[in-house]
Each structure stands twice: as C-alpha cells, then as structure tokens.
Protein backbone atom coordinates (compact mmCIF):
# COMPACT_ATOMS: atom_id res chain seq x y z
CA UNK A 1 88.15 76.84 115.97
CA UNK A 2 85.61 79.67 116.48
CA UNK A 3 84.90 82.34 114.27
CA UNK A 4 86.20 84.41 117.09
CA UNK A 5 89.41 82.50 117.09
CA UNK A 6 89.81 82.94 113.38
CA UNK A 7 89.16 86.77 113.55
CA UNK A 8 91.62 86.98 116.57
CA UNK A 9 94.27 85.07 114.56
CA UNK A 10 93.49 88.10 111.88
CA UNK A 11 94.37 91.20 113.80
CA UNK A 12 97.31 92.56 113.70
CA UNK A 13 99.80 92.21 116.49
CA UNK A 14 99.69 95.16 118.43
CA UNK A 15 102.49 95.10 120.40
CA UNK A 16 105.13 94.30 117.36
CA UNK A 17 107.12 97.69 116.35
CA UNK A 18 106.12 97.35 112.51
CA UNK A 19 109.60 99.70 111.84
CA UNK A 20 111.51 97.15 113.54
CA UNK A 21 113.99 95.62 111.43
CA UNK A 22 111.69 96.20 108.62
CA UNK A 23 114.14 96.51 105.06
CA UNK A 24 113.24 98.11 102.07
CA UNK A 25 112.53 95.24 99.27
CA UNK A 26 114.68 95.05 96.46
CA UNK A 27 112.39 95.55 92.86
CA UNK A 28 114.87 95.55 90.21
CA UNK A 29 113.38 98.95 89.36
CA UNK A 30 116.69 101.24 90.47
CA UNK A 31 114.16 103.99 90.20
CA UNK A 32 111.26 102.51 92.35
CA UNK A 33 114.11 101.11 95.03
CA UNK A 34 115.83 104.49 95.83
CA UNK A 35 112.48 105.82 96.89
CA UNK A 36 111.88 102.83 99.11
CA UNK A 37 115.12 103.12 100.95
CA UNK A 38 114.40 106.77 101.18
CA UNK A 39 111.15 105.55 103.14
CA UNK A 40 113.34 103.34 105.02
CA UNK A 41 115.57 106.39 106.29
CA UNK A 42 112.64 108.31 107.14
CA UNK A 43 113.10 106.88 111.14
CA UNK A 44 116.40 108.80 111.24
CA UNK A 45 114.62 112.63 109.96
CA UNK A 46 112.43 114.31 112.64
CA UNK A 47 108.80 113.63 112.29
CA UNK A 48 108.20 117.32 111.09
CA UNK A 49 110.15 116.25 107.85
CA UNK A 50 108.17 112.52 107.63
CA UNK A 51 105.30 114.10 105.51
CA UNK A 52 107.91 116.04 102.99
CA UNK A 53 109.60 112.76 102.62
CA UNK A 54 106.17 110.54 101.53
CA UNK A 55 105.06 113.79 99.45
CA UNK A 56 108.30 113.45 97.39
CA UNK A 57 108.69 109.17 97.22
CA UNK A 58 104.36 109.64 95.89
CA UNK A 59 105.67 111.75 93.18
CA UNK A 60 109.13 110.05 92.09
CA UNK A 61 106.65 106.49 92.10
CA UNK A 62 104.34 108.01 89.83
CA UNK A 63 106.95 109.37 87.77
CA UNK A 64 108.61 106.01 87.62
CA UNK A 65 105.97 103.74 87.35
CA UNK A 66 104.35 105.83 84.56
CA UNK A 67 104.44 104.14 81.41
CA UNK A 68 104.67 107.29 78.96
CA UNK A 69 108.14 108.00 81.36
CA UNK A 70 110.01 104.59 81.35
C-alpha cells in the first residue's frame, strides 16, 4: 500500500450524513447525558436556534464536569 493509499483510507467519508442515525452515548453521568440528547434534538430546532443550543450544553458540561460542583 502507498502512502497515498494510507492517507486516502484516512479521510473522512464525504458523502456519509455524519447526523444520520447518529445516537447520543449513554455516560452514566445523568447530568452529562441530558445535554447530549439535547445535542441530539438539535436537527429538529431551526438552525437560527443551533448556536443557543451548543452555548447552553458548553455551559451545563462545565458545570457538570467541574469537580468543585459534583
């Protein structure tokens, strides 16, 4: 195999819908996994509303994955 062939093998596949299917893991954090299926839902809320949505799940992460707040 070339080193082309091994870069090519690399890229990602352009033509797969990465939103496709794709499910919110479960964590066992109940805090950390209601803001990933709130990123999940963010296909059904108009793209005006996406950035309000990541601005909020950045904040509840930090809040939950900050050790002084556990």
């Amino acid at each position: 195999m070339s080193e082309y062939d091994e870069q090519a093998d690399l890229a990602p596949d352009t033509d797969a819908d990465v939103s496709d299917g794709w499910e919110a893991p479960s964590t066992g954090v109940a805090a950390v996994d209601a803001v990933l299926a709130s990123v999940q839902a963010v296909d059904d809320r108009p793209v005006a509303e996406h950035v309000a949505v990541f601005e909020q799940a950045h904040d509840q992460l930090r809040r939950a994955l900050d050790p002084g707040h556990g």
